[in-house]
N, C-alpha and C. Protein backbone atom coordinates (compact mmCIF):
# COMPACT_ATOMS: atom_id res chain seq x y z
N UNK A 1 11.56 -5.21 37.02
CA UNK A 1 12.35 -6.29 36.45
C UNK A 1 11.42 -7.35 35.88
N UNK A 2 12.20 -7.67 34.76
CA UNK A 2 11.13 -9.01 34.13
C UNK A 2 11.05 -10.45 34.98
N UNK A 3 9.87 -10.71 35.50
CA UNK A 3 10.29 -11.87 36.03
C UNK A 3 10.30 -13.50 35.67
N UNK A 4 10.34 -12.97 34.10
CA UNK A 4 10.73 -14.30 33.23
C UNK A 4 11.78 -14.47 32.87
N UNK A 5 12.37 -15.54 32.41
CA UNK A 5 13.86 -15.68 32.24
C UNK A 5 13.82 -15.58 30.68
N UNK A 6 14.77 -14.91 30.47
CA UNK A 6 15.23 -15.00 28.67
C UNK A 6 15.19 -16.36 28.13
N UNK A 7 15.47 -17.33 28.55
CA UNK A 7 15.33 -18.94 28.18
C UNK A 7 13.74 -19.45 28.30
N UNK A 8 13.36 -19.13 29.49
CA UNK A 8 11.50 -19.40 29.15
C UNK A 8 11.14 -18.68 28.52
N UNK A 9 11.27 -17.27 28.23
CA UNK A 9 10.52 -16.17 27.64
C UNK A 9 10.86 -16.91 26.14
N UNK A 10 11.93 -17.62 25.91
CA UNK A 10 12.34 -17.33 24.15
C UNK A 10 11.62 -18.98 23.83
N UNK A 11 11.89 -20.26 25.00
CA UNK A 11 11.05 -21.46 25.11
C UNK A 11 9.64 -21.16 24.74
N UNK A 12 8.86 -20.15 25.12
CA UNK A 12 7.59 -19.94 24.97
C UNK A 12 7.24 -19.57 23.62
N UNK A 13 8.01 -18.69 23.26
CA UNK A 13 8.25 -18.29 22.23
C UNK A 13 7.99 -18.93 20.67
N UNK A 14 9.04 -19.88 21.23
CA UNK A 14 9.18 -20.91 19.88
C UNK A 14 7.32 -21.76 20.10
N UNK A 15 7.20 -21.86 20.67
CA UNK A 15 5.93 -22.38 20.67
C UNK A 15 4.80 -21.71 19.68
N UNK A 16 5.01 -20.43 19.68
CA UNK A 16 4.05 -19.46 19.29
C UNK A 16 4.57 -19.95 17.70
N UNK A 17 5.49 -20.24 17.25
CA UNK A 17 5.68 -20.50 16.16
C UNK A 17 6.04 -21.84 15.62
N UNK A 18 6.07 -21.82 14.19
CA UNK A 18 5.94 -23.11 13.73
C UNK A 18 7.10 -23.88 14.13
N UNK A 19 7.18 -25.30 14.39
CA UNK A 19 5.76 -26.20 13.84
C UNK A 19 4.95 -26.55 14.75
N UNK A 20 4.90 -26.08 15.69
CA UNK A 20 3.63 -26.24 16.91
C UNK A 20 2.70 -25.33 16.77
N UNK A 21 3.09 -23.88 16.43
CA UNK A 21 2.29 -22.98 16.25
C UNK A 21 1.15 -22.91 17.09
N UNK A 22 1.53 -22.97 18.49
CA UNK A 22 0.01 -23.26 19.36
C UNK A 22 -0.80 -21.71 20.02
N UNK A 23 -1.54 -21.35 19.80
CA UNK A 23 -2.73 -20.47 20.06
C UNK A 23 -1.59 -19.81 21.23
N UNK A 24 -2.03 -18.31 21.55
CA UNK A 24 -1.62 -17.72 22.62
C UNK A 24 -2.54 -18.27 23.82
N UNK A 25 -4.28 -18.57 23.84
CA UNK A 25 -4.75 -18.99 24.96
C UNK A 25 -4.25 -20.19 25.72
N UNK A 26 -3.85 -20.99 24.66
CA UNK A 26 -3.47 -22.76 24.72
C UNK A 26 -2.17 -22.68 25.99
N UNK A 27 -0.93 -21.50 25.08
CA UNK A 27 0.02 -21.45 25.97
C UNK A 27 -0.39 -21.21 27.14
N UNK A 28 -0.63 -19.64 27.12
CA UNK A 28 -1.38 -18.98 28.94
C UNK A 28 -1.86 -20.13 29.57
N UNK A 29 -2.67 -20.54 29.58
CA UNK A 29 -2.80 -22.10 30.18
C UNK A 29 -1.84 -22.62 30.65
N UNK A 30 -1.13 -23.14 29.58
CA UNK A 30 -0.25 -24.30 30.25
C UNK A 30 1.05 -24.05 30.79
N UNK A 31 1.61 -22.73 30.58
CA UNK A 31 2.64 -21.77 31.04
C UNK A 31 2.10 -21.01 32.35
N UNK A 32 0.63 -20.87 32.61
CA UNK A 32 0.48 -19.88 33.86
C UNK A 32 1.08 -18.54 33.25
N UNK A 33 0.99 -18.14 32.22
CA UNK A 33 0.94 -16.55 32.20
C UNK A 33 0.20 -16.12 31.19
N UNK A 34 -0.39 -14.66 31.87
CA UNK A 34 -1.43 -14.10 31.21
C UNK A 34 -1.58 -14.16 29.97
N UNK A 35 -2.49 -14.36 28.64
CA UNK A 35 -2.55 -13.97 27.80
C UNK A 35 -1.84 -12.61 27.30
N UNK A 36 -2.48 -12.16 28.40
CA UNK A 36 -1.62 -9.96 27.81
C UNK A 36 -0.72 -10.15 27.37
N UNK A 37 0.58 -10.76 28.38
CA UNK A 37 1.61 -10.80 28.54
C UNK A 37 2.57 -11.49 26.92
N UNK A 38 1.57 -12.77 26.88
CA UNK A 38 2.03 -13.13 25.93
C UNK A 38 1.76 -12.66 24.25
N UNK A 39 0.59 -11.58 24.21
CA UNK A 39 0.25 -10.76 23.18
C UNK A 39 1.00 -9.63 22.96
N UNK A 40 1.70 -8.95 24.49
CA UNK A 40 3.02 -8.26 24.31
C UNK A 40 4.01 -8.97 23.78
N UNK A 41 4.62 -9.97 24.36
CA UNK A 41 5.86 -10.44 23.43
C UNK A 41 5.56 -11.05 22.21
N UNK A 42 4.78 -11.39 21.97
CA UNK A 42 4.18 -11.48 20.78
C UNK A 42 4.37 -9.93 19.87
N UNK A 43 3.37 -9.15 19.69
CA UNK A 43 3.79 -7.86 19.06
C UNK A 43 4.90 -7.39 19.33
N UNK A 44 6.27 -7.46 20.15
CA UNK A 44 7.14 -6.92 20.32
C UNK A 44 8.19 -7.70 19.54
N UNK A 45 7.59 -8.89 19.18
CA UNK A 45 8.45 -9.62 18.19
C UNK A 45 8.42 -9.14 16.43
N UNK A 46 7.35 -9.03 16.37
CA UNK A 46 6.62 -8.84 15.10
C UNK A 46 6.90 -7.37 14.82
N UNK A 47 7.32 -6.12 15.93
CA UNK A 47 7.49 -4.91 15.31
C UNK A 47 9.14 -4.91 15.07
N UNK A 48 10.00 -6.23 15.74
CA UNK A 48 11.16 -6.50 14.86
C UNK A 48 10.87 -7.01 13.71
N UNK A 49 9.66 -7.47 13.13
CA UNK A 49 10.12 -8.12 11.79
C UNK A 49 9.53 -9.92 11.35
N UNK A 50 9.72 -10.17 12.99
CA UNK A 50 9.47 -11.55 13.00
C UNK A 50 7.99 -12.27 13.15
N UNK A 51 8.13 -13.05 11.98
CA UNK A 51 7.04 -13.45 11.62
C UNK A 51 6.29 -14.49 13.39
N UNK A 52 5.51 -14.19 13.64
CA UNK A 52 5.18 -15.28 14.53
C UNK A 52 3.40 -15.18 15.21
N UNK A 53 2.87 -16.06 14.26
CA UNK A 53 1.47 -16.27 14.04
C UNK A 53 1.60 -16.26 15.45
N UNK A 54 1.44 -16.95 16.61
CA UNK A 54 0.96 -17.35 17.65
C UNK A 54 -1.05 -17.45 17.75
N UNK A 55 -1.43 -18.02 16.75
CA UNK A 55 -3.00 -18.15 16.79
C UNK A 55 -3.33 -19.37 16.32
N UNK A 56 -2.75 -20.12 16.00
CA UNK A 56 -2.90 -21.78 15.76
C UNK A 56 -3.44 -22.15 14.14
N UNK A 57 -3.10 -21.43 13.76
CA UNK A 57 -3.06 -21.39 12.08
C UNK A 57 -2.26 -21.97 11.50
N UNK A 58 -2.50 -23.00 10.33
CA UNK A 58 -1.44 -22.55 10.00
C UNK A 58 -0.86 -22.07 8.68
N UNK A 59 0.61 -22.39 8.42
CA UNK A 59 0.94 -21.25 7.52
C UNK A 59 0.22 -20.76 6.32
N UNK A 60 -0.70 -22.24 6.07
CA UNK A 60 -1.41 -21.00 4.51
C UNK A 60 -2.05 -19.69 4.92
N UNK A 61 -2.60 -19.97 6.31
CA UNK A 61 -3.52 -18.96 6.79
C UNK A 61 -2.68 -17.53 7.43
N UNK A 62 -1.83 -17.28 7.47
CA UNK A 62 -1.14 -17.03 8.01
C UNK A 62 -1.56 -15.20 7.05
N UNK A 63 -1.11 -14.08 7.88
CA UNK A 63 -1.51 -13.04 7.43
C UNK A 63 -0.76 -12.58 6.41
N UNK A 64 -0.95 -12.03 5.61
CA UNK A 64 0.05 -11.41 4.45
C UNK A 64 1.27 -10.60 4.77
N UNK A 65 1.40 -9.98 5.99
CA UNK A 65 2.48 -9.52 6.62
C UNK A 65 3.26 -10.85 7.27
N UNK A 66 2.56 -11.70 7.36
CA UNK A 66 4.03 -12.48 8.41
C UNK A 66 4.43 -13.20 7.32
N UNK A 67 3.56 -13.76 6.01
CA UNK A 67 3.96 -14.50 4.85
C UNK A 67 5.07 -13.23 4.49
N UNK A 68 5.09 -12.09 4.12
CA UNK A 68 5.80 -11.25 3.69
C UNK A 68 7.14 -11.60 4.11
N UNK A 69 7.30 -11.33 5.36
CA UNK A 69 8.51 -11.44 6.91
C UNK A 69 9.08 -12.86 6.66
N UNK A 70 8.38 -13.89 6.44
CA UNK A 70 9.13 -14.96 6.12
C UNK A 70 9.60 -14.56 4.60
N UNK A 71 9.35 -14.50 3.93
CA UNK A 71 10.37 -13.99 2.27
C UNK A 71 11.40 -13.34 2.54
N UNK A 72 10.85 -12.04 3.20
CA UNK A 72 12.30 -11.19 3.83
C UNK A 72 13.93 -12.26 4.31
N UNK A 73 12.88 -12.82 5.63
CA UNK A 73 14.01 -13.59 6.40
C UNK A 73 14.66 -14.75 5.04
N UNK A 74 14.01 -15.09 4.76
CA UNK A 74 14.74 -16.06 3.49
C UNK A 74 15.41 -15.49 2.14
N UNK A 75 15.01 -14.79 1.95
CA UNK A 75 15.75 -14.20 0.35
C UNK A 75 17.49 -14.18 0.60
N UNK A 76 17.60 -14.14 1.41
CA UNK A 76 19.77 -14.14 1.56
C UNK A 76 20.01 -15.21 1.40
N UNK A 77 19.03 -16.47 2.22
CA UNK A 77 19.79 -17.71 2.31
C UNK A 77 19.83 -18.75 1.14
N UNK A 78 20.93 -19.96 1.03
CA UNK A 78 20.83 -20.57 -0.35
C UNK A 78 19.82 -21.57 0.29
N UNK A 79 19.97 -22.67 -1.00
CA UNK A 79 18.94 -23.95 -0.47
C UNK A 79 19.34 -24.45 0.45
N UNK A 80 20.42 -24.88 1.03
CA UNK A 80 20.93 -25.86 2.39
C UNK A 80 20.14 -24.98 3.74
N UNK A 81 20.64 -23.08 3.77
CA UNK A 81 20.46 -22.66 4.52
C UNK A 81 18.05 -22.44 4.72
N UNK A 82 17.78 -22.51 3.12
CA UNK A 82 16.59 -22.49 3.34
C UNK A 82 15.85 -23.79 3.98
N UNK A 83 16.35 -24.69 3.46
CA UNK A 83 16.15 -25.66 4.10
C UNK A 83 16.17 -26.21 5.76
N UNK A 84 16.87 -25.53 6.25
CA UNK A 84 17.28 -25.73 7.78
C UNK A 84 15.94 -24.15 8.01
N UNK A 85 15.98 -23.37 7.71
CA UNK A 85 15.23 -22.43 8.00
C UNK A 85 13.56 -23.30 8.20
N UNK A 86 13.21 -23.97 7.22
CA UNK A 86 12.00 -24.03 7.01
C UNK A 86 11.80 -25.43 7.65
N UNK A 87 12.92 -26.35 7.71
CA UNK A 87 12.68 -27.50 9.58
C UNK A 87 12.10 -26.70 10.45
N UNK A 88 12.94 -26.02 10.81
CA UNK A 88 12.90 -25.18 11.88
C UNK A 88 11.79 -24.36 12.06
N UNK A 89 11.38 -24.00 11.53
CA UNK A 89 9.73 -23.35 11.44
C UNK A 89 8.43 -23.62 10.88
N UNK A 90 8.97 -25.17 10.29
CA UNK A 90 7.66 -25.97 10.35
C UNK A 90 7.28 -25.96 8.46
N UNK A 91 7.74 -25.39 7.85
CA UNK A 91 6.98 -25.04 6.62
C UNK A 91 7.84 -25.72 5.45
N UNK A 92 7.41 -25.27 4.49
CA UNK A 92 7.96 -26.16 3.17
C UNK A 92 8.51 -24.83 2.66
N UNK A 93 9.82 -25.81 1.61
CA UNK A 93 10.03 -24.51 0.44
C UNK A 93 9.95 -24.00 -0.52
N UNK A 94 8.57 -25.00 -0.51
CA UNK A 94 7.77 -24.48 -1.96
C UNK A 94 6.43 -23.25 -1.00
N UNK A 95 6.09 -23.31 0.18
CA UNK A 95 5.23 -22.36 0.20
C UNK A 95 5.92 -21.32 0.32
N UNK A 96 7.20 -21.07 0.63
CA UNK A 96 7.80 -19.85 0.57
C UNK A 96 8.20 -19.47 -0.74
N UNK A 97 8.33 -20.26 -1.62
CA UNK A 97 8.87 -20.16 -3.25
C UNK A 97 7.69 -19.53 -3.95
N UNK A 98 6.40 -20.14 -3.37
CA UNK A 98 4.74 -19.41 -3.47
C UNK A 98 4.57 -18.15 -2.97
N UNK A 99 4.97 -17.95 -1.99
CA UNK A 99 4.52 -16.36 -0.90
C UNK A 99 5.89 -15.62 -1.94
N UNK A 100 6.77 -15.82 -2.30
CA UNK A 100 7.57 -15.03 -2.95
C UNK A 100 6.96 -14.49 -4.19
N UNK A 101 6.78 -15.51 -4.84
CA UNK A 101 6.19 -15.03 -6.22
C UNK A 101 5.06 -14.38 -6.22
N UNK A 102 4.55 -14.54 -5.05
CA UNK A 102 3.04 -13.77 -4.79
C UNK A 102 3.48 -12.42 -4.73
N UNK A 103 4.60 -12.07 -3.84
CA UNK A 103 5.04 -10.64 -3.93
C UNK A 103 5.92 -10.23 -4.39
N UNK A 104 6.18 -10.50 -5.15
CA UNK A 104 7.52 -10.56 -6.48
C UNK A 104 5.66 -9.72 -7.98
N UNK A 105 5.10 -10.97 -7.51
CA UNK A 105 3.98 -10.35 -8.34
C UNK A 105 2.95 -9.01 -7.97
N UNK A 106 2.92 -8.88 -6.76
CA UNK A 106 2.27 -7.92 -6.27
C UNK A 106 1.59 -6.86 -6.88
N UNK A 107 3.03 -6.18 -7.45
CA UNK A 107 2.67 -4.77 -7.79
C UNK A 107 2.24 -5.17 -9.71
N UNK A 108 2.91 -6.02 -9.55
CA UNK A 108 2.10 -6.20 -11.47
C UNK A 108 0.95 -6.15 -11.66
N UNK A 109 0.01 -7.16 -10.69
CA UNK A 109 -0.99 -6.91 -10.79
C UNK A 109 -1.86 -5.91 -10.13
N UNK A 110 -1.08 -4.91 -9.39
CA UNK A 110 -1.50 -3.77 -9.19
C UNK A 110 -1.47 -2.89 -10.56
N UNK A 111 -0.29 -2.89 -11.38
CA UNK A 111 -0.64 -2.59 -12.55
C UNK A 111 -1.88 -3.03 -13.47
N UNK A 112 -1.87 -3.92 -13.56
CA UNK A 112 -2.74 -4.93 -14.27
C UNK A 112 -4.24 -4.22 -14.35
N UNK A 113 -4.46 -4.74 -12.78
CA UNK A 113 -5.91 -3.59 -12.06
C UNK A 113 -6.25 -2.52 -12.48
N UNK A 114 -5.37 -1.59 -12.31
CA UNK A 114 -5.05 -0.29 -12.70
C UNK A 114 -5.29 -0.18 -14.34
N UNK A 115 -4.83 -0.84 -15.09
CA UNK A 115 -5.25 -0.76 -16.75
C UNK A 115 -6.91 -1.32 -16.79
N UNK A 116 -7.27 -2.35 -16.05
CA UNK A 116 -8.41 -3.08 -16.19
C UNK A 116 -9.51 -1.81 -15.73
N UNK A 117 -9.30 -1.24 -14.53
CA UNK A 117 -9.97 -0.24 -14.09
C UNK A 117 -9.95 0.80 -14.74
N UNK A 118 -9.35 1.55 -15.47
CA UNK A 118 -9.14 2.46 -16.70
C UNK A 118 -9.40 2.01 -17.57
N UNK A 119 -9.54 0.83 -18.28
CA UNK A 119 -10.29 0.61 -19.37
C UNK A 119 -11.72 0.55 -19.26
N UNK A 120 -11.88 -0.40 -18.07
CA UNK A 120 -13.81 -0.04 -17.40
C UNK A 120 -14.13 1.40 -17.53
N UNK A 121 -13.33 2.09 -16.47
CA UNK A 121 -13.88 3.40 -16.58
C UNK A 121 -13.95 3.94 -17.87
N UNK A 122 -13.29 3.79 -18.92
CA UNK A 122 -13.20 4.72 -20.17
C UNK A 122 -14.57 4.04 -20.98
N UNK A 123 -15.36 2.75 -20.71
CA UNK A 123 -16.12 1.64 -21.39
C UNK A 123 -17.03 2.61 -20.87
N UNK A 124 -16.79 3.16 -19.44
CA UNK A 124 -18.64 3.39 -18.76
C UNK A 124 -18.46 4.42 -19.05
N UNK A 125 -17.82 5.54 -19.57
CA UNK A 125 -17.89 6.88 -19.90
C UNK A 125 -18.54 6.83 -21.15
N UNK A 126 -18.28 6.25 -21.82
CA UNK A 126 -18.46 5.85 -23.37
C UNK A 126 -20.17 5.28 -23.32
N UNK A 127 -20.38 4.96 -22.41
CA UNK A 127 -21.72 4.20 -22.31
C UNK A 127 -22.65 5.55 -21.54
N UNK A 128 -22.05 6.32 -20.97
CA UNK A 128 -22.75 6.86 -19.61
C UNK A 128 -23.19 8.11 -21.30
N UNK A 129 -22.44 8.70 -21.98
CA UNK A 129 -22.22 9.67 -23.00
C UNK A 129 -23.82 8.94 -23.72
N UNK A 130 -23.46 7.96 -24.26
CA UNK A 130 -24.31 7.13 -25.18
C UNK A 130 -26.01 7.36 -24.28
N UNK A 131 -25.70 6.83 -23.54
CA UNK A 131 -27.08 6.94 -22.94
C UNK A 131 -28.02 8.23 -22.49
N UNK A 132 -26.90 9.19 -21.97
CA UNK A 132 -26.99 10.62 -22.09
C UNK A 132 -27.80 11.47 -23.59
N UNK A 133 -27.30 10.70 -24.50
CA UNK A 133 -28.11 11.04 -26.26
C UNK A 133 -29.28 10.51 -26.45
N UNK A 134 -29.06 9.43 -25.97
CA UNK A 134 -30.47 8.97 -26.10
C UNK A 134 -31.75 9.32 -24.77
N UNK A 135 -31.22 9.43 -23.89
CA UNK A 135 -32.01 10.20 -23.15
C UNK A 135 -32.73 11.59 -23.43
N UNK A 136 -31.40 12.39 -23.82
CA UNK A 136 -31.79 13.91 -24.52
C UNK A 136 -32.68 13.88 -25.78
N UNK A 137 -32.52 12.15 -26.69
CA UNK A 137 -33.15 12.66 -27.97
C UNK A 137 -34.60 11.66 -27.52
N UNK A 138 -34.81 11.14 -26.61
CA UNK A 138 -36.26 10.63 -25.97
C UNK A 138 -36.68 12.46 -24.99
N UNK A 139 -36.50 12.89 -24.44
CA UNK A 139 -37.06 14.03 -24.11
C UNK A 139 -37.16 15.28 -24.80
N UNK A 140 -36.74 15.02 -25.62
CA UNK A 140 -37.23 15.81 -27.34
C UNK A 140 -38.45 15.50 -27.25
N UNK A 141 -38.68 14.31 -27.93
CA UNK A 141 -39.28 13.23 -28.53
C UNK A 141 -40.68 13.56 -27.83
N UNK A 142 -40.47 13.37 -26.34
CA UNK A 142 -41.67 13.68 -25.43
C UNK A 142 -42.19 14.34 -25.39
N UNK A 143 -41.22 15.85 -24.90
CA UNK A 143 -41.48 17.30 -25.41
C UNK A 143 -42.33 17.48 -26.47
N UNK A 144 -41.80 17.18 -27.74
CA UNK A 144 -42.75 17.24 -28.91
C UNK A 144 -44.00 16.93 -28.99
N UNK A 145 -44.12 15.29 -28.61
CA UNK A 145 -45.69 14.77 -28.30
C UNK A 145 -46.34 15.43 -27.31
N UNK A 146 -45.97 16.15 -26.48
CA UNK A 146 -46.78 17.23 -25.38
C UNK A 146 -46.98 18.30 -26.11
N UNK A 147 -46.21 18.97 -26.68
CA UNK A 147 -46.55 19.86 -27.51
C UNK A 147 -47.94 19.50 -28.72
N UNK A 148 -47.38 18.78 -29.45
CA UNK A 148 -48.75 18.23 -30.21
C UNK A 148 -50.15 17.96 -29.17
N UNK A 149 -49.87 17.54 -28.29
CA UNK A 149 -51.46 16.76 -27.48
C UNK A 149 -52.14 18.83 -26.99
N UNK A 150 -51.53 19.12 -26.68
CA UNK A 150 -51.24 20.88 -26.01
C UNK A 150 -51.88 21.29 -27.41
N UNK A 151 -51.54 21.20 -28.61
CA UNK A 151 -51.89 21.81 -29.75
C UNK A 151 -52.96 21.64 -30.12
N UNK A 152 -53.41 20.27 -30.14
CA UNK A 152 -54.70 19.58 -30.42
C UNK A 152 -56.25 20.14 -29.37
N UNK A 153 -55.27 20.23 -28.26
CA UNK A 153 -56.45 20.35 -27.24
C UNK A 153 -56.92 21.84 -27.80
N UNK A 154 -56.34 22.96 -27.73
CA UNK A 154 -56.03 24.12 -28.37
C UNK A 154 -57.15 24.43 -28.96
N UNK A 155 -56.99 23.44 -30.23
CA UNK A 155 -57.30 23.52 -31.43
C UNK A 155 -59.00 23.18 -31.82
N UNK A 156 -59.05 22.14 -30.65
CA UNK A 156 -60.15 21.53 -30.37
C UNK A 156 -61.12 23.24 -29.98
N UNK A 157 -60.30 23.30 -28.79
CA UNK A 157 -61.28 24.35 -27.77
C UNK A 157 -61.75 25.80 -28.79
N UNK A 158 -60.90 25.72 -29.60
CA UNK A 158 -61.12 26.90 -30.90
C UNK A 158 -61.97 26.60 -31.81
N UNK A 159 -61.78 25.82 -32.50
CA UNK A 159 -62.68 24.92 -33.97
C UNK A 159 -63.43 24.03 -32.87
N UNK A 160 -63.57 23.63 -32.18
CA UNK A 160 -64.46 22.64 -32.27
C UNK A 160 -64.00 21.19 -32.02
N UNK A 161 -64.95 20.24 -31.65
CA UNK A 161 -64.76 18.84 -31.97
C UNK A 161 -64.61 19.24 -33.64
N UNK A 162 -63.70 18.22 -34.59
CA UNK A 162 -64.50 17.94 -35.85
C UNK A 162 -65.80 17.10 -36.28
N UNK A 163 -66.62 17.85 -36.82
CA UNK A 163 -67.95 16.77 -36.82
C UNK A 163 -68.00 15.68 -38.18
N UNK A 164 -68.69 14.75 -37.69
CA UNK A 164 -68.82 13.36 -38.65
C UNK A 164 -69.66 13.54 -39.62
N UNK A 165 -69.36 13.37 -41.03
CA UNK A 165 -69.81 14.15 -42.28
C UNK A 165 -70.70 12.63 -42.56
């Protein structure tokens, strides 16, 4: 049996989140219960959905999944109801009007990337080709002058030095 009460367990709770947003160690302390304990209800909140930093951050810092979870929880409600939402959890409704558009934008600029990175790549193919020719037409080039120095020596060891007239 749990031997916390649903009213302290959910009291503690709200702590972990805004606008106190106080550290899980801070609580354990001043609650007398383990950290663990409170890193379990902690993640057992969060694999419902619910955003709840409990690390003393705050919301700008806040991870891209719980910024996410707050958009979620808000996108139904109008302004009166966003408004009471975001008392209540400490934040403004312009940073949520921000974390929205951030992932409203998301995948565009996953597109975006995606063209930028395909155009790089098609630039360095184009360059990697280019340099490839000129490499091949410098080891010609080399080739040849070895061949000539190879010819000369040859030529030498056959005829002779040429002598000075």
């Amino acid at each position: 049996m749990n031997r916390y009460s649903a009213e302290r367990k959910e009291a503690i709770l709200k702590q972990m989140m805004p606008p106190t947003n106080k550290s899980v160690s801070v609580l354990a302390r001043e609650n007398g219960i383990t950290e663990q304990t409170l890193y379990t209800w902690r993640r057992n909140l969060k694999s419902q959905g619910v955003p709840v930093p409990g690390n003393g951050k705050n919301a700008e810092e806040w991870s891209s999944t719980d910024k996410f979870s707050v958009v979620l929880e808000t996108a139904h409600l109008n302004e009166a109801q966003l408004a009471q939402y975001c008392r209540s959890k400490g934040l403004f409704v312009e940073q949520i009007a921000q974390w929205r558009t951030a992932c409203q934008q998301a995948n565009a600029s996953s597109v975006e990337r995606n063209r930028e990175h395909r155009d790089q790549s098609k630039s360095d193919r184009k360059e990697i080709k280019q340099l490839k020719r000129e490499l091949q037409r410098k080891e010609k080039a080399l080739a040849e002058a070895a061949a000539l120095i190879i010819l000369r020596k040859k030529a030498q060891a056959i005829w002779g030095d040429p002598e000075e007239d």
